[in-house]
PDB file of N, CA and C in Angstrom:
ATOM      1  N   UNK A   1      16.480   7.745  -4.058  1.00  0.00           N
ATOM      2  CA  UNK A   1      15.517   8.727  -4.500  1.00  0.00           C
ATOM      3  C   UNK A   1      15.161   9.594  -3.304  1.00  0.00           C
ATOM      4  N   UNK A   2      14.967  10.958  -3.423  1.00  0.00           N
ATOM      5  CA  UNK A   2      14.803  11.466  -2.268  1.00  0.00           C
ATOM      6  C   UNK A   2      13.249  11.959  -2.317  1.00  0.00           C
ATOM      7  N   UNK A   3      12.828  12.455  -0.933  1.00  0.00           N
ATOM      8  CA  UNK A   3      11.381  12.619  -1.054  1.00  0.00           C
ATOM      9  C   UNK A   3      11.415  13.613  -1.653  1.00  0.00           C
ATOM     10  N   UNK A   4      10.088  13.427  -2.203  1.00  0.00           N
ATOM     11  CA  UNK A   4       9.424  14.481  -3.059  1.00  0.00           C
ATOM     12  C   UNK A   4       8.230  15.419  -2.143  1.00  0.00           C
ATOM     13  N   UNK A   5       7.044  15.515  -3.025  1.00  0.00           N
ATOM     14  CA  UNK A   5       6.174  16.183  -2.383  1.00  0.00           C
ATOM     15  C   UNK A   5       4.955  15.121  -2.399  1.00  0.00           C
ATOM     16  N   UNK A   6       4.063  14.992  -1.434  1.00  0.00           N
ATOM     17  CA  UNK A   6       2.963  14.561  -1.072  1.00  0.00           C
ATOM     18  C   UNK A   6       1.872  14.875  -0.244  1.00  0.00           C
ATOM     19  N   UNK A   7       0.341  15.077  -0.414  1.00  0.00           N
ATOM     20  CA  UNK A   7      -0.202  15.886  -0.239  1.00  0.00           C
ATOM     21  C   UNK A   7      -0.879  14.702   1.356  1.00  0.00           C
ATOM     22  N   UNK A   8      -0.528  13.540   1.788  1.00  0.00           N
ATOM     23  CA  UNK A   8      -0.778  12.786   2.966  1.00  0.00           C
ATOM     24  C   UNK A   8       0.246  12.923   4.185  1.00  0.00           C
ATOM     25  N   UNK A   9       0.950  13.978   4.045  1.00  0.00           N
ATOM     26  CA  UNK A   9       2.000  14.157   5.019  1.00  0.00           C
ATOM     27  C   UNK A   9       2.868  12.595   5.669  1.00  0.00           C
ATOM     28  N   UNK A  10       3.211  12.022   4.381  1.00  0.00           N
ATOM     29  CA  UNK A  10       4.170  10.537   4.774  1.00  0.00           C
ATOM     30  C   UNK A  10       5.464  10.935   4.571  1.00  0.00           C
ATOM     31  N   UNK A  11       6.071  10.981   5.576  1.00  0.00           N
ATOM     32  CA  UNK A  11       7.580  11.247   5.909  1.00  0.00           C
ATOM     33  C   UNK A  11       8.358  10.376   5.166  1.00  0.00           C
ATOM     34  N   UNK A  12       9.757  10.878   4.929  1.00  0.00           N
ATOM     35  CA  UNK A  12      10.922  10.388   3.983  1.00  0.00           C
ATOM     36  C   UNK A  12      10.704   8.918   4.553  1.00  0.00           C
ATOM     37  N   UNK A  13      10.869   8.733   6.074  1.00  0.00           N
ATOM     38  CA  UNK A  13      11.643   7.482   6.695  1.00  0.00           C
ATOM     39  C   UNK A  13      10.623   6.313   6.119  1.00  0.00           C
ATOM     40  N   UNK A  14       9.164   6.923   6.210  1.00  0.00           N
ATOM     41  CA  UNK A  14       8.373   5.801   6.085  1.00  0.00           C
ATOM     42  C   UNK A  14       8.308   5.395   5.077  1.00  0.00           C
ATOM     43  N   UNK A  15       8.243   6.142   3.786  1.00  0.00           N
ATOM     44  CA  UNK A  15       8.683   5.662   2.662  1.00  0.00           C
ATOM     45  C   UNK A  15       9.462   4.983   2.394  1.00  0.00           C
ATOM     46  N   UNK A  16      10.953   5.082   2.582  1.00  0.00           N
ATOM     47  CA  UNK A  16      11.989   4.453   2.349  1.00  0.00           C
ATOM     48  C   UNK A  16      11.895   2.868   3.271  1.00  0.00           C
ATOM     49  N   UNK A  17      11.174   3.269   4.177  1.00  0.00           N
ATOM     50  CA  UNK A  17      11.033   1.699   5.223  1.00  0.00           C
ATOM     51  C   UNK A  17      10.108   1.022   3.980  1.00  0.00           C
ATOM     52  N   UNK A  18       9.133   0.701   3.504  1.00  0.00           N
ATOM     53  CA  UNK A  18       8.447   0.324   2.953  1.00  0.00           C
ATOM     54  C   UNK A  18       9.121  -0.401   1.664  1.00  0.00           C
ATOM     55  N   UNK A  19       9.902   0.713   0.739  1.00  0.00           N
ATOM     56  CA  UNK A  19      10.562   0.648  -0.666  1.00  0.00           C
ATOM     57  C   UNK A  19      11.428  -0.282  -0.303  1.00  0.00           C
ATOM     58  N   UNK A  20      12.421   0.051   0.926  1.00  0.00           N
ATOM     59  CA  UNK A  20      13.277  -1.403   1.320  1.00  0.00           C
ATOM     60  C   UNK A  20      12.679  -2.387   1.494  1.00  0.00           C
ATOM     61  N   UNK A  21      11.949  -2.756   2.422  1.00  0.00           N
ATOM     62  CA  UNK A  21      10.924  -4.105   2.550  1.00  0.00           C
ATOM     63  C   UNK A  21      10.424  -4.534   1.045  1.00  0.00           C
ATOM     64  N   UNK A  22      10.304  -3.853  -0.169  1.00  0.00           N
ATOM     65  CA  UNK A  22       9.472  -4.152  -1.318  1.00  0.00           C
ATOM     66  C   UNK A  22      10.347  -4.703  -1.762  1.00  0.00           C
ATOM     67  N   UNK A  23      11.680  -4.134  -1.423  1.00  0.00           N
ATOM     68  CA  UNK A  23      13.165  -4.223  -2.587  1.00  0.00           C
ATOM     69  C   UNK A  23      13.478  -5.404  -2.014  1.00  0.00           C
ATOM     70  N   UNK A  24      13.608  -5.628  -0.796  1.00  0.00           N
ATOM     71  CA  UNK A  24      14.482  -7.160  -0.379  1.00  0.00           C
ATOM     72  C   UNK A  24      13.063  -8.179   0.164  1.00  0.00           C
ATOM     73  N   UNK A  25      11.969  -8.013  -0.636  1.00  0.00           N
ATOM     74  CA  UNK A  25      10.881  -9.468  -0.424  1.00  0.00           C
ATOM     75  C   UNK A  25      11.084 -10.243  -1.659  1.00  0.00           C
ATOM     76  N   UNK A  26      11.393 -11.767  -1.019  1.00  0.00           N
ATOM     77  CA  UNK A  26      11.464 -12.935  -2.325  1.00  0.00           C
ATOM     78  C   UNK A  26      10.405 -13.080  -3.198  1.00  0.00           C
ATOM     79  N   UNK A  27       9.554 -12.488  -3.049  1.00  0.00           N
ATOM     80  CA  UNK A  27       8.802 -12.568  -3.897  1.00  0.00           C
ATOM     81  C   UNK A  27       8.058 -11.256  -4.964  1.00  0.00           C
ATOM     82  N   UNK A  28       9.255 -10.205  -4.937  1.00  0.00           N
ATOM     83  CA  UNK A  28       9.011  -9.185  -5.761  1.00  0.00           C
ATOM     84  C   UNK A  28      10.398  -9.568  -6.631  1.00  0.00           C
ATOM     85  N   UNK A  29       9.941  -9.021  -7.708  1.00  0.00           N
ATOM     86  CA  UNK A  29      11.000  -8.867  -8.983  1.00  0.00           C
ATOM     87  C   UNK A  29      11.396  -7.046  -9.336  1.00  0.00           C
ATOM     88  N   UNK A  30      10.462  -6.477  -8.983  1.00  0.00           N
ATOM     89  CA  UNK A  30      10.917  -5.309  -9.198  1.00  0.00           C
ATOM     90  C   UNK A  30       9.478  -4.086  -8.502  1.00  0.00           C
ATOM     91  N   UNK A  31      10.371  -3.174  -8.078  1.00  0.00           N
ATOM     92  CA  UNK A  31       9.584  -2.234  -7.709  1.00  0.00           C
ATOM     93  C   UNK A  31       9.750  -0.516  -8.263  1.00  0.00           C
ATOM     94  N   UNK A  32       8.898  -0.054  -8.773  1.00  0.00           N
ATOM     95  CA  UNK A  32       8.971   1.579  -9.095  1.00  0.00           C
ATOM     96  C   UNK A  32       8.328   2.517  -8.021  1.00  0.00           C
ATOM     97  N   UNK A  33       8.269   3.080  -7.894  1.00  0.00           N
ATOM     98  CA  UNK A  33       8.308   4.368  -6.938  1.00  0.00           C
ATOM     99  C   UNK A  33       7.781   5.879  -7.637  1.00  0.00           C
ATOM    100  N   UNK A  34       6.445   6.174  -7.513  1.00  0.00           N
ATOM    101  CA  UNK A  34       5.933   7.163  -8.329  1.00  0.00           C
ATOM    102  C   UNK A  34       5.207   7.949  -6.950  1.00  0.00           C
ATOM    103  N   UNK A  35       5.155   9.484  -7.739  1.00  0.00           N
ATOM    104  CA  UNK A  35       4.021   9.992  -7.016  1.00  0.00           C
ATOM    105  C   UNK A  35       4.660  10.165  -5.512  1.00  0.00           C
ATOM    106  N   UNK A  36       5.729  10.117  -5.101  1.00  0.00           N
ATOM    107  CA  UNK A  36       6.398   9.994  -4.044  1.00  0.00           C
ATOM    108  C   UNK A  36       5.978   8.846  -3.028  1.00  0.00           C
ATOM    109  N   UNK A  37       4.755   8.322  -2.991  1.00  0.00           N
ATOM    110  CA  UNK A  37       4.052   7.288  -2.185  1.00  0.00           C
ATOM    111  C   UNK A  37       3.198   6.077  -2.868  1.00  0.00           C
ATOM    112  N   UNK A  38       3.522   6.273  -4.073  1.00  0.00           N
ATOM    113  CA  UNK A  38       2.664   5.261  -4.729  1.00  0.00           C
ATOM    114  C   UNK A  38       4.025   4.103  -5.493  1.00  0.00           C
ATOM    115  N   UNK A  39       3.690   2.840  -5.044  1.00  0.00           N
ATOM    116  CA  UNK A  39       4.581   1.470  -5.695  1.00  0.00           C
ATOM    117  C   UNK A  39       3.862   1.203  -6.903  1.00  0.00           C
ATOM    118  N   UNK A  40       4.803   0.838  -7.781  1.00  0.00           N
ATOM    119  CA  UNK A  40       4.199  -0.504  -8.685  1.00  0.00           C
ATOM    120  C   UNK A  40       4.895  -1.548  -8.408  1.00  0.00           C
ATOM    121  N   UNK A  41       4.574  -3.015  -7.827  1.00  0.00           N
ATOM    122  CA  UNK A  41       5.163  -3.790  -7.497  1.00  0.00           C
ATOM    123  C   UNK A  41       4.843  -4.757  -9.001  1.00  0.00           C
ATOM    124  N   UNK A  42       5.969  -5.886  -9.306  1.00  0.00           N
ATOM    125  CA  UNK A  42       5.892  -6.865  -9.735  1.00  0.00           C
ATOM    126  C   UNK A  42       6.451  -7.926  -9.335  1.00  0.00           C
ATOM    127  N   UNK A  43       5.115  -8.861  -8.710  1.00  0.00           N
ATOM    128  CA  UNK A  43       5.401 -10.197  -8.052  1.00  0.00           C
ATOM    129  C   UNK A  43       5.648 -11.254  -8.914  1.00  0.00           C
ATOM    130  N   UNK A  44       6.868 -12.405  -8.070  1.00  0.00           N
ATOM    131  CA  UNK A  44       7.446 -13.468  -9.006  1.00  0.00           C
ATOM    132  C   UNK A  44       6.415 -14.420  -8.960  1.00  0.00           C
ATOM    133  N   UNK A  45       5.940 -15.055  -8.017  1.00  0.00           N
ATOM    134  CA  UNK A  45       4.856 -16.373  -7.767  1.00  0.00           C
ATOM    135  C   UNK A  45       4.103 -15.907  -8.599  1.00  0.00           C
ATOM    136  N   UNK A  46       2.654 -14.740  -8.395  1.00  0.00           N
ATOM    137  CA  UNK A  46       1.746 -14.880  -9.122  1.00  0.00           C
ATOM    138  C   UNK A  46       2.076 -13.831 -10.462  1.00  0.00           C
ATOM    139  N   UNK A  47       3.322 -13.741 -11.048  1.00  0.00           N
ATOM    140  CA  UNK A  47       3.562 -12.979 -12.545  1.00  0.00           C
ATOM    141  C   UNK A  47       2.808 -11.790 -12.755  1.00  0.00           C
ATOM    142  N   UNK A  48       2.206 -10.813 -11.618  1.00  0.00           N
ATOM    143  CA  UNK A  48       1.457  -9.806 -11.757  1.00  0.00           C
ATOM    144  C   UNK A  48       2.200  -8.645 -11.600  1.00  0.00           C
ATOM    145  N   UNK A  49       1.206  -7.892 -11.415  1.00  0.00           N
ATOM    146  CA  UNK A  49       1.750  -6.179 -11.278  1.00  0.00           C
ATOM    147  C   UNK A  49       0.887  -5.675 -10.370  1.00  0.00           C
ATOM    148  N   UNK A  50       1.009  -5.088  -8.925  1.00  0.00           N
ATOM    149  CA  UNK A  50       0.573  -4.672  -8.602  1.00  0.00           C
ATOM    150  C   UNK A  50       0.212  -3.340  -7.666  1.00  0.00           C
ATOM    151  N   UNK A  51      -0.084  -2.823  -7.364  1.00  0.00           N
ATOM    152  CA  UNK A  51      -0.060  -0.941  -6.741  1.00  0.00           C
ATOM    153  C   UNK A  51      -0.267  -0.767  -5.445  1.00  0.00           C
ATOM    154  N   UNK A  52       1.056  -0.252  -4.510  1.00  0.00           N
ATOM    155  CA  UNK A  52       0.594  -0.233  -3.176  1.00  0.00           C
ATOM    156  C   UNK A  52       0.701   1.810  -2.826  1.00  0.00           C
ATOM    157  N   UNK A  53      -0.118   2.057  -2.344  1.00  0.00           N
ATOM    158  CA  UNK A  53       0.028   3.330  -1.641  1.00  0.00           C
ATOM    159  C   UNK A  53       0.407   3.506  -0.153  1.00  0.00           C
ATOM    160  N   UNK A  54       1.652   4.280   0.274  1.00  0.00           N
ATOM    161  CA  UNK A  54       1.759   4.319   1.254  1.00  0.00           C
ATOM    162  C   UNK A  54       1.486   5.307   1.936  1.00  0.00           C
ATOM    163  N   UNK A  55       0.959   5.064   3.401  1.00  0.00           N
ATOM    164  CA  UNK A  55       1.017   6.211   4.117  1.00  0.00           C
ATOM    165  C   UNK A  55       1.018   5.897   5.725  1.00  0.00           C
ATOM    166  N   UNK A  56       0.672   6.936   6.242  1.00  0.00           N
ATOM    167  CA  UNK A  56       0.496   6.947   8.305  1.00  0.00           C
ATOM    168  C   UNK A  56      -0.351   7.280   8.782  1.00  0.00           C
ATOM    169  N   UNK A  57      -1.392   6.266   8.827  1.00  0.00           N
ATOM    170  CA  UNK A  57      -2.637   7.033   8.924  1.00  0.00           C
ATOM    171  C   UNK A  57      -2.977   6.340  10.004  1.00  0.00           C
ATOM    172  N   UNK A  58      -3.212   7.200  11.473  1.00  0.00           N
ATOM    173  CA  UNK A  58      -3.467   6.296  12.707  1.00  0.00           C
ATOM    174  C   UNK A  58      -4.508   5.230  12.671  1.00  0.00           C
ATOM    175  N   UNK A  59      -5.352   5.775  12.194  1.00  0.00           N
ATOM    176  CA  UNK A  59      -7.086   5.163  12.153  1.00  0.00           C
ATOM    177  C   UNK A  59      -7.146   5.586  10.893  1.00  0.00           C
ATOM    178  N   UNK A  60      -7.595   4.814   9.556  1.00  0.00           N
ATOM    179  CA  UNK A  60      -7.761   4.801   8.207  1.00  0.00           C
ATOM    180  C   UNK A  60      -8.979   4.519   8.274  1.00  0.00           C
ATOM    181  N   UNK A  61     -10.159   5.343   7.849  1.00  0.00           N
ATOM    182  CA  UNK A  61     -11.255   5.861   7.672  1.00  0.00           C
ATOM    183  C   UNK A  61     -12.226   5.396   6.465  1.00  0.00           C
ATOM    184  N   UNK A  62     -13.360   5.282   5.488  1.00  0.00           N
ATOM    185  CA  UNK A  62     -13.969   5.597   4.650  1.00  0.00           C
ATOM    186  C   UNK A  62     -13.547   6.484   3.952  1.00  0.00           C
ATOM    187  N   UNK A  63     -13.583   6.827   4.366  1.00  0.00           N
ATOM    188  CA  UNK A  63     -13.853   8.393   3.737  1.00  0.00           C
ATOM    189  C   UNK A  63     -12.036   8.929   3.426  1.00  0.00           C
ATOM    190  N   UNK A  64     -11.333   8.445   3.780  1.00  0.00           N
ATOM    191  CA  UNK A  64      -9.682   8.441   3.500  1.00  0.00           C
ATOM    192  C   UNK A  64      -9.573   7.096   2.572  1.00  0.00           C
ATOM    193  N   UNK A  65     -10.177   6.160   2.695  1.00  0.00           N
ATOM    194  CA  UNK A  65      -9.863   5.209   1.466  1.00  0.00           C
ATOM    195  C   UNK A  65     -10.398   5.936   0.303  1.00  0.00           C
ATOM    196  N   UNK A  66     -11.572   6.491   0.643  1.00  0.00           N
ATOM    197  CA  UNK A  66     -12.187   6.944  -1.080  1.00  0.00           C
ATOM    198  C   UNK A  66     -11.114   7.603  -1.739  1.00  0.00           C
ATOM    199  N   UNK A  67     -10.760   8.482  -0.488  1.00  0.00           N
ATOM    200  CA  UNK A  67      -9.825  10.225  -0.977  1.00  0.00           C
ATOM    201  C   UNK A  67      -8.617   9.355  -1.678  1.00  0.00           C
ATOM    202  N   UNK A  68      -8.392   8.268  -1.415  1.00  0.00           N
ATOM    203  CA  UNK A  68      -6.995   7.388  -2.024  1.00  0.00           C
ATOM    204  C   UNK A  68      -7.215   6.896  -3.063  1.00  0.00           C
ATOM    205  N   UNK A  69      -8.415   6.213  -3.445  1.00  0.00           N
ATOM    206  CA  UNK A  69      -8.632   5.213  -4.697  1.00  0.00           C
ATOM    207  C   UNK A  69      -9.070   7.060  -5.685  1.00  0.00           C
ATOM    208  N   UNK A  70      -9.940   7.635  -5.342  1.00  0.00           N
ATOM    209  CA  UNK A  70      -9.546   9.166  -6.204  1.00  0.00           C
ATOM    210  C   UNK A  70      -7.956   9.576  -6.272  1.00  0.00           C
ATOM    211  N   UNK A  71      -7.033   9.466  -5.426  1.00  0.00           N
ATOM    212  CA  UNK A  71      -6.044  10.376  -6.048  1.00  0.00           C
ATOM    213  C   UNK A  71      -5.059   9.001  -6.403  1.00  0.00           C
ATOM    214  N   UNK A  72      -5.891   7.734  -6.462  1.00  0.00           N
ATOM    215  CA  UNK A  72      -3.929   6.728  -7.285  1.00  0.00           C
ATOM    216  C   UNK A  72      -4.619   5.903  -7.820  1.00  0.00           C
ATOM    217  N   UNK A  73      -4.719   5.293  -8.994  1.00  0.00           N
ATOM    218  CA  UNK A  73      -5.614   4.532  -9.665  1.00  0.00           C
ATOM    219  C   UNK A  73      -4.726   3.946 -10.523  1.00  0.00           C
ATOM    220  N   UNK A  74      -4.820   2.384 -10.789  1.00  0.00           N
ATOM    221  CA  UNK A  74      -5.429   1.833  -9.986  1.00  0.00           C
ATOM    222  C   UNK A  74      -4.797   1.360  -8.556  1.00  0.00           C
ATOM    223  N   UNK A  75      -5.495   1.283  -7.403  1.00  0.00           N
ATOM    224  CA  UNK A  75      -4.872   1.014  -6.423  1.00  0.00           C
ATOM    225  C   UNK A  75      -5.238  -0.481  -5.614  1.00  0.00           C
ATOM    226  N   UNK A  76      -4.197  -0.957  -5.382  1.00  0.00           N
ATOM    227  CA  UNK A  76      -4.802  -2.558  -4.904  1.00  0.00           C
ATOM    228  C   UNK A  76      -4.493  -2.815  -3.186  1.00  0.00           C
ATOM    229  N   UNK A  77      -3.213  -2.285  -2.890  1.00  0.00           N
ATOM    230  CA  UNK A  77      -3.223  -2.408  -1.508  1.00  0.00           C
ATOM    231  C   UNK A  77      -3.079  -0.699  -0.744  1.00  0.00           C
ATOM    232  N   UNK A  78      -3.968  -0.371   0.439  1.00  0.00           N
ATOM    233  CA  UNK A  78      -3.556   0.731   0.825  1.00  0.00           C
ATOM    234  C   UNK A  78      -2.114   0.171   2.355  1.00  0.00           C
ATOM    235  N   UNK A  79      -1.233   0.797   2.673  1.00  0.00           N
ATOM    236  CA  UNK A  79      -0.620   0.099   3.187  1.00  0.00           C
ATOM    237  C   UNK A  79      -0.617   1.697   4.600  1.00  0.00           C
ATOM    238  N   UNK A  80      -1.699   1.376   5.247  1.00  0.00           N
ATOM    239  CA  UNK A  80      -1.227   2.576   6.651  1.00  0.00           C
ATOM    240  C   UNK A  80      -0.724   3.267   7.271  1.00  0.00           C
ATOM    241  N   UNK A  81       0.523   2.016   7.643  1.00  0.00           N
ATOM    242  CA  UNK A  81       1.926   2.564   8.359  1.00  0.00           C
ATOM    243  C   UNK A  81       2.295   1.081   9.150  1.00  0.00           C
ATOM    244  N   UNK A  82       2.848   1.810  10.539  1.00  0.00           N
ATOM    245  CA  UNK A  82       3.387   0.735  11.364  1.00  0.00           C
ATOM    246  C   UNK A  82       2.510   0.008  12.221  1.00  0.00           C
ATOM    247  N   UNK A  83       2.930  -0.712  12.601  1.00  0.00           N
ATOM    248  CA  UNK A  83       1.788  -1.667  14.029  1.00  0.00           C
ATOM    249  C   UNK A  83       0.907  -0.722  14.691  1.00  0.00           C
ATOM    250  N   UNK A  84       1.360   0.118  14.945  1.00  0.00           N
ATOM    251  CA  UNK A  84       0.320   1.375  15.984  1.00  0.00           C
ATOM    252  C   UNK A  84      -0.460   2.262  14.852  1.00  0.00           C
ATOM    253  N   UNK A  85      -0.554   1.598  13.622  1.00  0.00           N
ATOM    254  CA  UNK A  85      -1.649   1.863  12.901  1.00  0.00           C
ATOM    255  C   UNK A  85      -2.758   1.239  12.656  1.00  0.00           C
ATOM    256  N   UNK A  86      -3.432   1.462  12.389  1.00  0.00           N
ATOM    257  CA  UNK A  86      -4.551   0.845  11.961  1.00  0.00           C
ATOM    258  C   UNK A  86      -5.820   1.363  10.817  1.00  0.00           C
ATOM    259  N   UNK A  87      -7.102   0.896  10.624  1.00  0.00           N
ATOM    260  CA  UNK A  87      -8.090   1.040   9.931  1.00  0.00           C
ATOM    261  C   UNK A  87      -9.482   0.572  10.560  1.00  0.00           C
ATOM    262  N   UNK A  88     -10.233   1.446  10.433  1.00  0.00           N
ATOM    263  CA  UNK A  88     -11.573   0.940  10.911  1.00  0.00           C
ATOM    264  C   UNK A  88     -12.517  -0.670  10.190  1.00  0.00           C
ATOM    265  N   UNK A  89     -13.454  -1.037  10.755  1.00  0.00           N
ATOM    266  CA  UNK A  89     -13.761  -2.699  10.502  1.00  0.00           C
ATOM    267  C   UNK A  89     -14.795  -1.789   9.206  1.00  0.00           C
ATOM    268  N   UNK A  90     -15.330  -0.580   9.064  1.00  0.00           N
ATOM    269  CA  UNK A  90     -15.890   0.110   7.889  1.00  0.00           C
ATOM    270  C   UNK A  90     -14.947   0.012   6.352  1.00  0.00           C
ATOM    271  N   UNK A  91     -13.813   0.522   6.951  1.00  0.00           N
ATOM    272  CA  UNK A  91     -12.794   0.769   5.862  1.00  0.00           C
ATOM    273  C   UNK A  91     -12.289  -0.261   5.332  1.00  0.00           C
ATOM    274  N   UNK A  92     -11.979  -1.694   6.205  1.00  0.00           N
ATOM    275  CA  UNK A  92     -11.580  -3.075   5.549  1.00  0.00           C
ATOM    276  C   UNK A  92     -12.569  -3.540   4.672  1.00  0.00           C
ATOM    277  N   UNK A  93     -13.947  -2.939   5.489  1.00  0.00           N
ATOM    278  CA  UNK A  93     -15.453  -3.470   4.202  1.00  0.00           C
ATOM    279  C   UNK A  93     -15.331  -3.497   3.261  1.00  0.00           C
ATOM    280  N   UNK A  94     -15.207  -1.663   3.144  1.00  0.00           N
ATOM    281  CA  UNK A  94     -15.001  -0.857   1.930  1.00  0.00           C
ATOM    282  C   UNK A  94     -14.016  -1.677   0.584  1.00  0.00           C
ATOM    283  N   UNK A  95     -12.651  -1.720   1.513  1.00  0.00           N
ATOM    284  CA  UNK A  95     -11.498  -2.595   0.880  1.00  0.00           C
ATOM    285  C   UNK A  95     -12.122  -3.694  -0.059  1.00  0.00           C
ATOM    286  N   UNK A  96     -12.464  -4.483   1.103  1.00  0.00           N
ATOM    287  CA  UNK A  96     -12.909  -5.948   0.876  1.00  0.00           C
ATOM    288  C   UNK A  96     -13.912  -6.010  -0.575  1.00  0.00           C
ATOM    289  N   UNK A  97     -14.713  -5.240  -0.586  1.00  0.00           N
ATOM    290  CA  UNK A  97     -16.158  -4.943  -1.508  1.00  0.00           C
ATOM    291  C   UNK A  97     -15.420  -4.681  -2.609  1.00  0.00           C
ATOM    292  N   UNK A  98     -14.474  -3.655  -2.783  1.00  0.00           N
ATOM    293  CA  UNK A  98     -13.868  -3.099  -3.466  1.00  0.00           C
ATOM    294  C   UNK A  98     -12.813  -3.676  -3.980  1.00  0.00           C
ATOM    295  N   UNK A  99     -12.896  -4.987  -3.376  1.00  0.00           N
ATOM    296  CA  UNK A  99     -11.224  -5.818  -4.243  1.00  0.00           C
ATOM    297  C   UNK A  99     -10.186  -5.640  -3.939  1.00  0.00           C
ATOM    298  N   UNK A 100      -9.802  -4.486  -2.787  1.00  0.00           N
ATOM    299  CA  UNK A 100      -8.867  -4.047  -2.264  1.00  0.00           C
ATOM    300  C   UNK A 100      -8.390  -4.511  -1.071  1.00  0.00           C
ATOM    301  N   UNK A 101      -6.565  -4.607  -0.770  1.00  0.00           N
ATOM    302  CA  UNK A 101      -6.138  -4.973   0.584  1.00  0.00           C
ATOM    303  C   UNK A 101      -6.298  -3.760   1.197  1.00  0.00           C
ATOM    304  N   UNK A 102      -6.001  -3.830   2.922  1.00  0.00           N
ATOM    305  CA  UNK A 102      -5.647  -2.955   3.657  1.00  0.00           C
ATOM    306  C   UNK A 102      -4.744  -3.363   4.422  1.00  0.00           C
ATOM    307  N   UNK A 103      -4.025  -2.979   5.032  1.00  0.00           N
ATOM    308  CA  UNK A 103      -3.079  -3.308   6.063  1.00  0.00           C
ATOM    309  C   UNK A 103      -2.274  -2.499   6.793  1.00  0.00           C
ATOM    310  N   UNK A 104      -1.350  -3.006   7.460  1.00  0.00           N
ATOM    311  CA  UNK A 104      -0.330  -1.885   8.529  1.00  0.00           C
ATOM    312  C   UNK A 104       0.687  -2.962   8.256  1.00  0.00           C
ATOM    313  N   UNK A 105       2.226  -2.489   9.096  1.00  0.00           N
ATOM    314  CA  UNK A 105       2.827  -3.386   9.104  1.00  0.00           C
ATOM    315  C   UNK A 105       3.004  -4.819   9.213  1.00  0.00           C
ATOM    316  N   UNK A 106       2.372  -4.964  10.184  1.00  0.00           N
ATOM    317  CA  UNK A 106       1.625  -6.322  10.687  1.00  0.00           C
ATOM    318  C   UNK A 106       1.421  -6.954   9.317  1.00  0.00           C
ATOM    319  N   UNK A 107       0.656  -7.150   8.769  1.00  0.00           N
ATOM    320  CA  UNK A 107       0.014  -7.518   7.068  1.00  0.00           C
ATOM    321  C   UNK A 107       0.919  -7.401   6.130  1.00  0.00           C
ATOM    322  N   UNK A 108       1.452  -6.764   6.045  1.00  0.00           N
ATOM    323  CA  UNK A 108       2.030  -6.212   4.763  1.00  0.00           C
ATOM    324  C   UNK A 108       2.659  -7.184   3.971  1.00  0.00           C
ATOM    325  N   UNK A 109       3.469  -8.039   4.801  1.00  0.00           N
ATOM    326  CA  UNK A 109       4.473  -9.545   4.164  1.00  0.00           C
ATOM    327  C   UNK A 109       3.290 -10.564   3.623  1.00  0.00           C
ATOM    328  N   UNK A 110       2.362 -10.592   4.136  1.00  0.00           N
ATOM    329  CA  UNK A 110       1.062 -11.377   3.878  1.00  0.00           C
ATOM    330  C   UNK A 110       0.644 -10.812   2.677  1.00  0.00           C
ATOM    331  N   UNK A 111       0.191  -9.776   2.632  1.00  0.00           N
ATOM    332  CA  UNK A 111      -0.297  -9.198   1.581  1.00  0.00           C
ATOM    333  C   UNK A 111       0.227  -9.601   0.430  1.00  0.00           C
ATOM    334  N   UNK A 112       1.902  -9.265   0.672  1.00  0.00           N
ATOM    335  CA  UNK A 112       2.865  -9.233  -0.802  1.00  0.00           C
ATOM    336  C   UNK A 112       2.382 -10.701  -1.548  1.00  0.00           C
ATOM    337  N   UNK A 113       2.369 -11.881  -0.478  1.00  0.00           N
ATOM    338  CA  UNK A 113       2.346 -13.201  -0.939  1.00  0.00           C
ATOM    339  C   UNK A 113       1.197 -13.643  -1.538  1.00  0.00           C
ATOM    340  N   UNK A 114      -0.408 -12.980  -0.358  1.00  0.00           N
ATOM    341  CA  UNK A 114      -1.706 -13.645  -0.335  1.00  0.00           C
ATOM    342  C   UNK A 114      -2.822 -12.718  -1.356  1.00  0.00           C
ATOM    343  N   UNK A 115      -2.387 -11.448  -1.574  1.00  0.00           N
ATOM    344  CA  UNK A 115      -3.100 -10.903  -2.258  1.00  0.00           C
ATOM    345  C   UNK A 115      -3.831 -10.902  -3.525  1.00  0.00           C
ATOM    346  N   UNK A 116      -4.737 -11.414  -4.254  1.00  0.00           N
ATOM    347  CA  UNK A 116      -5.603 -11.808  -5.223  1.00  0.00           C
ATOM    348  C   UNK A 116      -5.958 -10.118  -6.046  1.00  0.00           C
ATOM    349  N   UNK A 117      -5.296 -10.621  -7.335  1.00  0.00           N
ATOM    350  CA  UNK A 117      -6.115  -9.431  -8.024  1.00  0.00           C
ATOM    351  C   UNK A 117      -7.633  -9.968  -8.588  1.00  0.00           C
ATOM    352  N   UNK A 118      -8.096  -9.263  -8.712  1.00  0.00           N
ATOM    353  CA  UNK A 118      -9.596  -9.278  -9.124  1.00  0.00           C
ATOM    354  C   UNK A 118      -9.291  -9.956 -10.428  1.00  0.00           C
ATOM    355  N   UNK A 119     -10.451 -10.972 -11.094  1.00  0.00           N
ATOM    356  CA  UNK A 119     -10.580 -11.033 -12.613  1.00  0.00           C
ATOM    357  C   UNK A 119     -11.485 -10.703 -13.012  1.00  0.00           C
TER     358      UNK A 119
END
């Protein structure tokens, strides 16, 4: 699939790094690709469905999580970028309060496995 358009300036490569990692984790069954940056994942262990947004966001903000859960709904993990990304200890709050993961590379394999949807 080639990139499309996206209004978070996330480059082809990072995308495609991500979609591969989704495509070859043992514990996904299938992944879609919408919106140029938005997953629907479906995990084998816990039989769910769930929504990751990607992007590169050096320092991931408040106020950039909101702008995310407004433009991809529903959204369960925001996924940053690489190791030299990160998120403020505000924005994991936010996450946290909100039922939501956050992460960077670092996390991300964790996530796929440890992540709890809300009931």
């Amino acid at each position: 699939m080639s990139n499309g358009h996206n209004d978070w300036n996330v480059s082809y490569v990072y995308i495609v790094w991500l979609e591969n990692l989704l495509n070859s984790h043992s514990n996904i069954r299938n992944v879609t690709r919408t919106n140029d940056i938005y997953f629907k994942v479906e995990r084998i262990n816990q039989n769910d469905t769930i929504t990751i947004l990607c992007l590169n966001e050096y320092s991931m903000g408040v106020t950039m999580v909101q702008r995310a859960i407004s433009g991809f709904s529903p959204l369960n993990i925001i996924y940053v970028g690489g190791n030299w990304n990160n998120y403020t200890s505000e924005a994991y709050e936010y996450c946290s309060e909100n039922s939501m993961g956050i992460c960077n590379s670092t996390g991300i394999l964790r996530m796929l496995w440890k992540y709890k949807l809300s009931e």
